[in-house]
Every structure is written in structure tokens, then in C-alpha cells.
C-alpha atoms as a PDB file:
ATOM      1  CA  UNK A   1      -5.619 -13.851 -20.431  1.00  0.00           C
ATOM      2  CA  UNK A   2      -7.999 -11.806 -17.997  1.00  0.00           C
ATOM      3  CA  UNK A   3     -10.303 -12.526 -15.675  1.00  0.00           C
ATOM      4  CA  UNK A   4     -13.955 -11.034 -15.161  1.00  0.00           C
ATOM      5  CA  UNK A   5     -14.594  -9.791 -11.686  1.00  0.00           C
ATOM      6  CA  UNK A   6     -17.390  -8.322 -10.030  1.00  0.00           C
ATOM      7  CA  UNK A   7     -17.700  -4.874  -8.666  1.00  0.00           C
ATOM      8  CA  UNK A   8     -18.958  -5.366  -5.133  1.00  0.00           C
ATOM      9  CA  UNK A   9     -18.495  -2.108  -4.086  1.00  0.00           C
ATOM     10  CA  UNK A  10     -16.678   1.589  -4.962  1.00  0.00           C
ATOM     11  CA  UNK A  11     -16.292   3.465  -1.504  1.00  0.00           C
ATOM     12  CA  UNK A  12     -14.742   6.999  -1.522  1.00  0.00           C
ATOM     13  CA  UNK A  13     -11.895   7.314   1.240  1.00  0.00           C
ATOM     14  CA  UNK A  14     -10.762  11.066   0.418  1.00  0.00           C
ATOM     15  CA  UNK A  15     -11.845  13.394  -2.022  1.00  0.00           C
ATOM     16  CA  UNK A  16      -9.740  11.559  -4.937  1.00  0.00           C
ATOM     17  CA  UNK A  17      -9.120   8.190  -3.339  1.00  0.00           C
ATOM     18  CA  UNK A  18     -11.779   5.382  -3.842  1.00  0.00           C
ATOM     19  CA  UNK A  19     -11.980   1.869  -2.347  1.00  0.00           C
ATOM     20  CA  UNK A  20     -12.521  -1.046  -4.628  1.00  0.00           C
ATOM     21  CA  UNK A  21     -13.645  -4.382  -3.885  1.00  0.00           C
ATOM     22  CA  UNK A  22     -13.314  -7.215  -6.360  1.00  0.00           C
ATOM     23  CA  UNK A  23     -15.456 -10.647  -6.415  1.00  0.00           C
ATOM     24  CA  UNK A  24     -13.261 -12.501  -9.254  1.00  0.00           C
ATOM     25  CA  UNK A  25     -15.389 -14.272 -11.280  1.00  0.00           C
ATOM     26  CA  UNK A  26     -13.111 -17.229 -11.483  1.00  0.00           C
ATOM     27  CA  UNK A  27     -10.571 -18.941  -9.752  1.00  0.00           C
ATOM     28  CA  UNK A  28      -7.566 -15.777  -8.847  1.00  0.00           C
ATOM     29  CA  UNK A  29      -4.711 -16.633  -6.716  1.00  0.00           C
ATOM     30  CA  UNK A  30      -2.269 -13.746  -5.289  1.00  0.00           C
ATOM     31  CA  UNK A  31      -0.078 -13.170  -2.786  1.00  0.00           C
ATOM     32  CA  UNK A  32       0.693  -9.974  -0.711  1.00  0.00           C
ATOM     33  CA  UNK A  33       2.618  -7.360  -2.309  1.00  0.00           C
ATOM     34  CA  UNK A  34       1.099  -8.441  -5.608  1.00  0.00           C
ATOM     35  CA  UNK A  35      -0.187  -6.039  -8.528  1.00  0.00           C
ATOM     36  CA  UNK A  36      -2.711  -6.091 -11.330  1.00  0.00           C
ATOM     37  CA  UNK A  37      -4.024  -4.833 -14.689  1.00  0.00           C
ATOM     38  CA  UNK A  38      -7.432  -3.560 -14.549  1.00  0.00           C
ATOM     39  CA  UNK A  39      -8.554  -3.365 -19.025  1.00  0.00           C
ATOM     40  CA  UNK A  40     -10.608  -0.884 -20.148  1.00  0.00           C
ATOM     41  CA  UNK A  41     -11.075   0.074 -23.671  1.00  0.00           C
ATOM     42  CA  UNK A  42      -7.762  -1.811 -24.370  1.00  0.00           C
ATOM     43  CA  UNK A  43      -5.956   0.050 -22.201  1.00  0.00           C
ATOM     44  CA  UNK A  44      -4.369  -1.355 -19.149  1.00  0.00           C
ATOM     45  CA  UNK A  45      -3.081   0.465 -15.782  1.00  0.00           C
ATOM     46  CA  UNK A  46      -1.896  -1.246 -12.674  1.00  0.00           C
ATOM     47  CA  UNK A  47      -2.930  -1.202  -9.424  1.00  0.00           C
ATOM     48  CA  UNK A  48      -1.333  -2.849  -6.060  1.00  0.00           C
ATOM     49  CA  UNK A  49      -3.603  -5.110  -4.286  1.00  0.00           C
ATOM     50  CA  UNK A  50      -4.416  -3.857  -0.771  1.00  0.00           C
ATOM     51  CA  UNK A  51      -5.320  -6.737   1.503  1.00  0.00           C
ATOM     52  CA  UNK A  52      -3.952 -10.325   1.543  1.00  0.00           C
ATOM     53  CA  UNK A  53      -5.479 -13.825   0.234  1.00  0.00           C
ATOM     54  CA  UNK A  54      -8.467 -14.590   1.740  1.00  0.00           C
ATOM     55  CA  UNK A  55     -11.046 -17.536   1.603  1.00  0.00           C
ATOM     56  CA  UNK A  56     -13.730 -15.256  -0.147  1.00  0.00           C
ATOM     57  CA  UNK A  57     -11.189 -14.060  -2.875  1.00  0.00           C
ATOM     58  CA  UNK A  58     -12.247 -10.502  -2.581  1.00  0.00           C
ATOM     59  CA  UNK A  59      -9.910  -7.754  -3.923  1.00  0.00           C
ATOM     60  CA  UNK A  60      -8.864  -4.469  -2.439  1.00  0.00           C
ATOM     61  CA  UNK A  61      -7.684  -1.988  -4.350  1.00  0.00           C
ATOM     62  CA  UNK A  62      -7.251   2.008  -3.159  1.00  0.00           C
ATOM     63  CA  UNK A  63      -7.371   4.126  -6.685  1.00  0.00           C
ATOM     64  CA  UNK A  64      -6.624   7.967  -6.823  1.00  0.00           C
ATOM     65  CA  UNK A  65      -8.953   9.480  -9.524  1.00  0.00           C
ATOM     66  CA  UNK A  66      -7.067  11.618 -11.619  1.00  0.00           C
ATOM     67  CA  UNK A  67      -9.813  12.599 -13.700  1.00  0.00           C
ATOM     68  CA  UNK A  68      -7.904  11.895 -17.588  1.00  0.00           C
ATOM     69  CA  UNK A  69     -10.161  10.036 -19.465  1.00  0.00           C
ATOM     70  CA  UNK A  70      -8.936   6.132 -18.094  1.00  0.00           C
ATOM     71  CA  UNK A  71     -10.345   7.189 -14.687  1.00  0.00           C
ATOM     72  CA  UNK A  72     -13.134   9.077 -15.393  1.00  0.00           C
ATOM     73  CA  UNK A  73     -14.111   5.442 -17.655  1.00  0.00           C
ATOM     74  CA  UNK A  74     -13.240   3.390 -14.467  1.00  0.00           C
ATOM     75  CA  UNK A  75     -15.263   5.315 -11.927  1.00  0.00           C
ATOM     76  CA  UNK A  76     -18.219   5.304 -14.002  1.00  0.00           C
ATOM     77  CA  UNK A  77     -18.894   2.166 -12.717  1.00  0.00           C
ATOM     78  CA  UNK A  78     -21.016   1.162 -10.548  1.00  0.00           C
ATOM     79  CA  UNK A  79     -21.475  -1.781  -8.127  1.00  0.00           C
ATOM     80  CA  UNK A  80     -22.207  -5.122  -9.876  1.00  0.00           C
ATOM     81  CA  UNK A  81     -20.218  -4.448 -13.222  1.00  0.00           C
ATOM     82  CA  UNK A  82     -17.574  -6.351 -14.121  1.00  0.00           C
ATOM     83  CA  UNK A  83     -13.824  -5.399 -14.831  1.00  0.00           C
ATOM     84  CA  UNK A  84     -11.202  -7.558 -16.754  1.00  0.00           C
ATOM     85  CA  UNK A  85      -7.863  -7.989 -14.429  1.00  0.00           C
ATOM     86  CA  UNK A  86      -4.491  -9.791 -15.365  1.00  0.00           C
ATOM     87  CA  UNK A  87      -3.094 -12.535 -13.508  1.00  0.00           C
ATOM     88  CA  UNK A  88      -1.512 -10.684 -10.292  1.00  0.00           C
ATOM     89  CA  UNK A  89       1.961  -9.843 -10.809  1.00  0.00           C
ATOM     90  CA  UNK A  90       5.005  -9.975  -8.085  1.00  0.00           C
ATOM     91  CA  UNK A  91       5.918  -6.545  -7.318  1.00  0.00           C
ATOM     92  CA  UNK A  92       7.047  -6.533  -3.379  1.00  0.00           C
ATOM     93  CA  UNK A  93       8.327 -10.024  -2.158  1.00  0.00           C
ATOM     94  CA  UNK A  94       7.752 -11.458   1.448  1.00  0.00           C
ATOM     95  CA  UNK A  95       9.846 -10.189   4.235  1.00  0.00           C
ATOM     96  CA  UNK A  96      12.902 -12.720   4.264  1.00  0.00           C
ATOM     97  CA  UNK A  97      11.724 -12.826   8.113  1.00  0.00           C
ATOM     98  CA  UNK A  98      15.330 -12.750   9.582  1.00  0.00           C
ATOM     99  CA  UNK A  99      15.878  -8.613   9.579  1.00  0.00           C
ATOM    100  CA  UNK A 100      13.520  -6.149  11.292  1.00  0.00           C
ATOM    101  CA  UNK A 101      11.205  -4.807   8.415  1.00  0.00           C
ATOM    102  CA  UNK A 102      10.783  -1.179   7.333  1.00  0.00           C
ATOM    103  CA  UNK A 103       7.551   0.177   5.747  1.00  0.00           C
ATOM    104  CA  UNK A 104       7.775   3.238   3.956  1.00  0.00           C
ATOM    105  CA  UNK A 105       4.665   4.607   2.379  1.00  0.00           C
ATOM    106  CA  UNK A 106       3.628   7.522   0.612  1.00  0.00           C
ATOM    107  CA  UNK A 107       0.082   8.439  -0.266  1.00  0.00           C
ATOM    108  CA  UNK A 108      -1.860   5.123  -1.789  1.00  0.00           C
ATOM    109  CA  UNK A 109       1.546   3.109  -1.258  1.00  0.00           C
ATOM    110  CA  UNK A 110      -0.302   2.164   1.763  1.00  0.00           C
ATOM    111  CA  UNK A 111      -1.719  -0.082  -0.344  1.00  0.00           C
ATOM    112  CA  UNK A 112       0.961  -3.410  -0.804  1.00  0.00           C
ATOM    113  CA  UNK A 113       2.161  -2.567   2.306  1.00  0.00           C
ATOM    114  CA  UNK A 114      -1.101  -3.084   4.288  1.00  0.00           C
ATOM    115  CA  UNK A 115      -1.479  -6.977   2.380  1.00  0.00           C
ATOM    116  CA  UNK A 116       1.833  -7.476   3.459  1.00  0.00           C
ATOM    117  CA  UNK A 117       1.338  -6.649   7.189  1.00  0.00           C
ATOM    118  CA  UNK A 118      -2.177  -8.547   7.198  1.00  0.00           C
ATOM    119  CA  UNK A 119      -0.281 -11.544   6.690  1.00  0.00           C
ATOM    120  CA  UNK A 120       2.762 -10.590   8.635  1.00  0.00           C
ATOM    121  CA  UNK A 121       0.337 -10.091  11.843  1.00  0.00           C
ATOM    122  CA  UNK A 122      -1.472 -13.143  11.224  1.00  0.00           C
ATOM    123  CA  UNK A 123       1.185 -15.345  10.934  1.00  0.00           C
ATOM    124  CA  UNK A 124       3.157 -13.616  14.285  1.00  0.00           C
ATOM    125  CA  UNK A 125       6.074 -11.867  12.406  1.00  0.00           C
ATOM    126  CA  UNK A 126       8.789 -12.416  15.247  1.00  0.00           C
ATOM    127  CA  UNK A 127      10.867  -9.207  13.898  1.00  0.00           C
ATOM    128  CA  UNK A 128      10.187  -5.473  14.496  1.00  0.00           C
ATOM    129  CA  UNK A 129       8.076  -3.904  12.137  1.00  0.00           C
ATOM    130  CA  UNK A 130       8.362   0.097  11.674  1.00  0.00           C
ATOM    131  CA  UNK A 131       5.545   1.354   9.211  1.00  0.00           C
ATOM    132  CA  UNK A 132       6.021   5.084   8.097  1.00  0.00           C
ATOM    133  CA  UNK A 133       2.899   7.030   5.876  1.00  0.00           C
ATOM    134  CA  UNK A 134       3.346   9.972   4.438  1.00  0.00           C
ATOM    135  CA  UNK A 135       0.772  11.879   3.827  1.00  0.00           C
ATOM    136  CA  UNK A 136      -0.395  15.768   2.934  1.00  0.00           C
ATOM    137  CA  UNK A 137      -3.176  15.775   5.212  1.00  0.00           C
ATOM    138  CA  UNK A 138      -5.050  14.133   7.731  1.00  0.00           C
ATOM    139  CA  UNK A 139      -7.760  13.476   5.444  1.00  0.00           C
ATOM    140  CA  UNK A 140      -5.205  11.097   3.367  1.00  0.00           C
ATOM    141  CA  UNK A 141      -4.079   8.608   6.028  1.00  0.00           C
ATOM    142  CA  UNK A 142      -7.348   6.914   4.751  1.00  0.00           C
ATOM    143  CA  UNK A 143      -6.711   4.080   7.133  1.00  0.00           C
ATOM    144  CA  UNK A 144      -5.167   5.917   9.947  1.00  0.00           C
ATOM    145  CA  UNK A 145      -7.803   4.135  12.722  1.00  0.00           C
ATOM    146  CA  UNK A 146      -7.265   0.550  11.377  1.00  0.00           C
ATOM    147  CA  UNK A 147      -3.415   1.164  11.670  1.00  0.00           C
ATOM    148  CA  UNK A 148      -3.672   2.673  14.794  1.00  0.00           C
ATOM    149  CA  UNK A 149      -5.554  -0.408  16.239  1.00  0.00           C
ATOM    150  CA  UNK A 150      -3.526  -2.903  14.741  1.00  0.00           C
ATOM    151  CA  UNK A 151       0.112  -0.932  16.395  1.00  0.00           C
ATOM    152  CA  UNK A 152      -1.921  -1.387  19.145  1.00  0.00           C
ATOM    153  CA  UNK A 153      -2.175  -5.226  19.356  1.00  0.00           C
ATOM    154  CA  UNK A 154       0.730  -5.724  17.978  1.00  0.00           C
ATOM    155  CA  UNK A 155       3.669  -4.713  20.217  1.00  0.00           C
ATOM    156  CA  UNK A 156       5.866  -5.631  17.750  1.00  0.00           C
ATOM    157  CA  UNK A 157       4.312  -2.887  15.319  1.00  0.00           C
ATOM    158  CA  UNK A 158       5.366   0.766  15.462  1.00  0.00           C
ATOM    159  CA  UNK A 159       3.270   3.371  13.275  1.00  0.00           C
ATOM    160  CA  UNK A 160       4.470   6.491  12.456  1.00  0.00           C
ATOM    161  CA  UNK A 161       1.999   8.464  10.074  1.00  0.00           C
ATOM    162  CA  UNK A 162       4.088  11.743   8.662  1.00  0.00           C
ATOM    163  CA  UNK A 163       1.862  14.918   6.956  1.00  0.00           C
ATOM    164  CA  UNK A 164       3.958  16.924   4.926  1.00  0.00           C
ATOM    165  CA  UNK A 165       1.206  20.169   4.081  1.00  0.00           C
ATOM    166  CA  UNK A 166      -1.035  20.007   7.208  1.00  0.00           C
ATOM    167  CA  UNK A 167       0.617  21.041  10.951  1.00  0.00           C
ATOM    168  CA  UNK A 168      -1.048  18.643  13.569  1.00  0.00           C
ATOM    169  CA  UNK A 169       0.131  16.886  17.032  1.00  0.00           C
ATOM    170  CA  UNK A 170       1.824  14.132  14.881  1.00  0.00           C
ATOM    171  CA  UNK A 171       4.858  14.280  12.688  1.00  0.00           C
ATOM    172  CA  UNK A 172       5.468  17.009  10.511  1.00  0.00           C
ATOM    173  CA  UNK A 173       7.206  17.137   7.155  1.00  0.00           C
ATOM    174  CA  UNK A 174       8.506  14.638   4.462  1.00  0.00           C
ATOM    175  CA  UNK A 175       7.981  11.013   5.541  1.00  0.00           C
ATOM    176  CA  UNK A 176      12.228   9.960   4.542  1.00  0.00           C
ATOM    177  CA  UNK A 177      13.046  12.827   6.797  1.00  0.00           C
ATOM    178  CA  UNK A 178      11.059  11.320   9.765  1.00  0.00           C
ATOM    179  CA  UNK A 179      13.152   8.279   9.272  1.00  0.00           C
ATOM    180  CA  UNK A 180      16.358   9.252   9.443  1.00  0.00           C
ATOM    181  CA  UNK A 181      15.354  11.749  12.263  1.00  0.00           C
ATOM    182  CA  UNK A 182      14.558   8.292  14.138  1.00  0.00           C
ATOM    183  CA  UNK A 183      17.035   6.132  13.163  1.00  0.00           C
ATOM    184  CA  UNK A 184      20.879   6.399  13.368  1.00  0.00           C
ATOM    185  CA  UNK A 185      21.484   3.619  11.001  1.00  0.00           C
ATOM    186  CA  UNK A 186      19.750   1.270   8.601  1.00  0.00           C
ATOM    187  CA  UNK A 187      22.215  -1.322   7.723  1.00  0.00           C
ATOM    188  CA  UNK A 188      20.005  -4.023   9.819  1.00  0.00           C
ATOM    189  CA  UNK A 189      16.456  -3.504   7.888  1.00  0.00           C
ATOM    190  CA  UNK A 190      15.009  -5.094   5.329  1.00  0.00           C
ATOM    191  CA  UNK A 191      12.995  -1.945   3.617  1.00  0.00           C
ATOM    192  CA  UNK A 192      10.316  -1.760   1.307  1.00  0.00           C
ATOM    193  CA  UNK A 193       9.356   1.849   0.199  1.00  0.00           C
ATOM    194  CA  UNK A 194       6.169   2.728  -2.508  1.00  0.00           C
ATOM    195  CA  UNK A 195       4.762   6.037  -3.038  1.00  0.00           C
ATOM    196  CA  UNK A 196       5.036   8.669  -5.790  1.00  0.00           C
ATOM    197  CA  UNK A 197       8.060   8.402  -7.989  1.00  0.00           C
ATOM    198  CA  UNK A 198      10.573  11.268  -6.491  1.00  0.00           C
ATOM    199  CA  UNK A 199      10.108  10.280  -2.597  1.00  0.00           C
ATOM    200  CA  UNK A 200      11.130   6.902  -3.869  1.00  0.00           C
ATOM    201  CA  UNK A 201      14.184   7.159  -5.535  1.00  0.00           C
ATOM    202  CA  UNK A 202      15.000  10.146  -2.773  1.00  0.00           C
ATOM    203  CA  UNK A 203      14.482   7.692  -0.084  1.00  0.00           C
ATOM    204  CA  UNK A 204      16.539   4.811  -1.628  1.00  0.00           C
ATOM    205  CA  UNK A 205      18.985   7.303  -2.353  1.00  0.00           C
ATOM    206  CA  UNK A 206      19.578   8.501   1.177  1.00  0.00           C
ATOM    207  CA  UNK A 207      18.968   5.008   3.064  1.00  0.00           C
ATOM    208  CA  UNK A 208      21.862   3.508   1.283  1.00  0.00           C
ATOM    209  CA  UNK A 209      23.660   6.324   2.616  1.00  0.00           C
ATOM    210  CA  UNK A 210      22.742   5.617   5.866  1.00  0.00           C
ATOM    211  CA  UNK A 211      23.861   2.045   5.345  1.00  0.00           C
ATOM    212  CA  UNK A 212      20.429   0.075   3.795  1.00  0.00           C
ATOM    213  CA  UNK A 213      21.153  -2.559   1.509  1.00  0.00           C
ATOM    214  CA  UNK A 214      18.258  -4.433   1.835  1.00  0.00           C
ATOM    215  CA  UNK A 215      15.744  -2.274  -0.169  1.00  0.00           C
ATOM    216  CA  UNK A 216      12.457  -3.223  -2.351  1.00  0.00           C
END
């Protein structure tokens, strides 16, 4: 059964990433690292919500346009139509809370990964956090300033943004590399990694190598 939400508002973030917000037209309940189903023309595709539960309801989502014919419906739209979502769907699970946490992002993987660190920093996380985004460019670190700000009231928070097709006074090259380059071993961390398909299952591949077992 879906639920009719509002389009508050579509705001571009890069040249093929947009911002959505979401006024649910009904009663929605989710929790960070949670996914929906956005319908159209009775075809679904899913979507990671991007901030964390909130007494106004409203939905964030960050979609990358890839102009087939699904997209090019879905940005259409315009602020005040309504979309049909699914019930939100576990996809990453709450830190346990007794192992340092790894964040591993690439591209709009940001996405679960930011609602999970809202609530982490709200409800004073006591463990390290260590929050890696790749990226191509400058341009796609979307949210660079917001992550910047929060690393820096949160001591506990290290950010490490990693562009792998731009050279700049930051880390350079593929975001798994950066990791490893930093850390020795990963058999303490609890690690959550989201991004396209390949840097995934690379990544999972060479942290259990390097001694993860603890990987979403």
C-alpha cells in the first residue's frame, strides 16, 4: 500500500543530482538507514532516505538523473505534486554502538549515511566515527560544507572526502584506497559502505582482508 506525499521542493545539488523533499500526506514512520519506493507509471525504483525522523515528517532524498525515461517522468515534477512511496524499508541497521563506526560512501551513498549520523550526533554517539566520500569532483561532495561543520563540532567525527577524477589539496584517488592508506587494520569497526555497485563489493572484498567482519 503507498502513501501520497507532497513535493515541497526539487533543488539541484550538481549537474545530475537533485534534492527532494517529501511532506507525506499521511502518517510515515522511518528510521535512519531506511529506503523507499517512489511509483510512477507502475514502475517502482528505490531511493535511500537522506535525513533522520523528524517532528515535521519531511523526506530527503538525493536522486541522480539519469535521463531513461523513469527519470526524465520523475523530474518533470514540480513542487506541490504528489508522489506514491512504499512503506520505508530496512536497508542499513543502527550502529550496534559498542565498535567505532566506519562510513564509506561513494557518490549519492552519502545519502543513508548522513540519516544515520544525524541521529548518531544527536544522541552523543560515544564511539569514533570515520566518514569517507568518494567523489569525482568537487562539485559532487554536494554536502561537503554541512559535513565539514558537523566534523567540526563533533570531535568524535573525522571526515575524509576522497575525489577520484579531479586533483585538489584533499585526497586523491579511489575512496577504499584512502582507507586502507589510513588504517593498518579493521578488525575493530563496525562498517557500513554504499555507493555504486563495483566500489562496493571491491571494498568489502579488501576490508575483510584487512580483518573487517563487521560489514553492512
Amino acid at each position: 500500500m503507498s502513501t501520497p506525499a507532497t513535493l515541497e521542493a526539487i533543488n539541484g545539488l550538481t549537474d545530475d543530482i537533485a534534492q527532494l523533499w517529501l511532506a507525506p500526506q499521511a502518517p510515515y514512520h522511518w528510521q535512519a538507514g531506511d529506503y523507499l519506493l517512489i511509483e510512477l507509471a507502475d514502475e517502482k525504483r528505490p531511493f535511500s532516505i537522506a535525513n533522520a525522523p523528524n517532528p515535521a515528517g519531511r523526506i530527503e532524498l538525493h536522486i541522480r538523473h539519469t535521463h531513461d525515461d523513469w527519470y526524465n517522468r520523475l523530474f518533470q515534477h514540480t513542487a506541490g505534486a504528489t508522489l506514491q512511496l512504499s512503506a520505508p524499508q530496512q536497508q542499513y541497521p543502527p550502529p550496534q554502538g559498542d565498535h567505532p563506526v566506519l562510513f564509506v560512501a561513494g557518490g549519492t551513498g552519502f545519502a543513508p549515511f548522513k540519516a544515520h549520523l544525524e541521529v548518531m550526533l544527536q544522541n552523543g554517539f560515544a564511539q569514533p566515527i570515520r566518514f569517507y566520500w568518494g567523489a569525482r569532483s568537487q562539485a559532487d561532495l554536494y554536502q561537503d560544507d554541512l559535513m565539514r561543520t558537523w566534523a567540526a563540532n563533533h570531535p568524535g567525527l573525522t571526515y575524509i572526502p576522497v575525489l577520484s577524477e579531479e586533483t585538489w589539496p584533499g585526497r586523491c584517488g579511489l575512496v577504499a584506497d584512502a582507507v586502507l592508506e589510513d588504517m593498518d587494520t579493521l578488525s575493530a569497526w563496525e562498517i557500513y559502505l554504499c555507493g555504486p555497485w563495483p566500489m562496493v563489493e571491491d571494498a568489502r572484498r579488501r576490508f575483510t582482508a584487512q580483518g573487517a567482519s563487521l560489514i553492512h
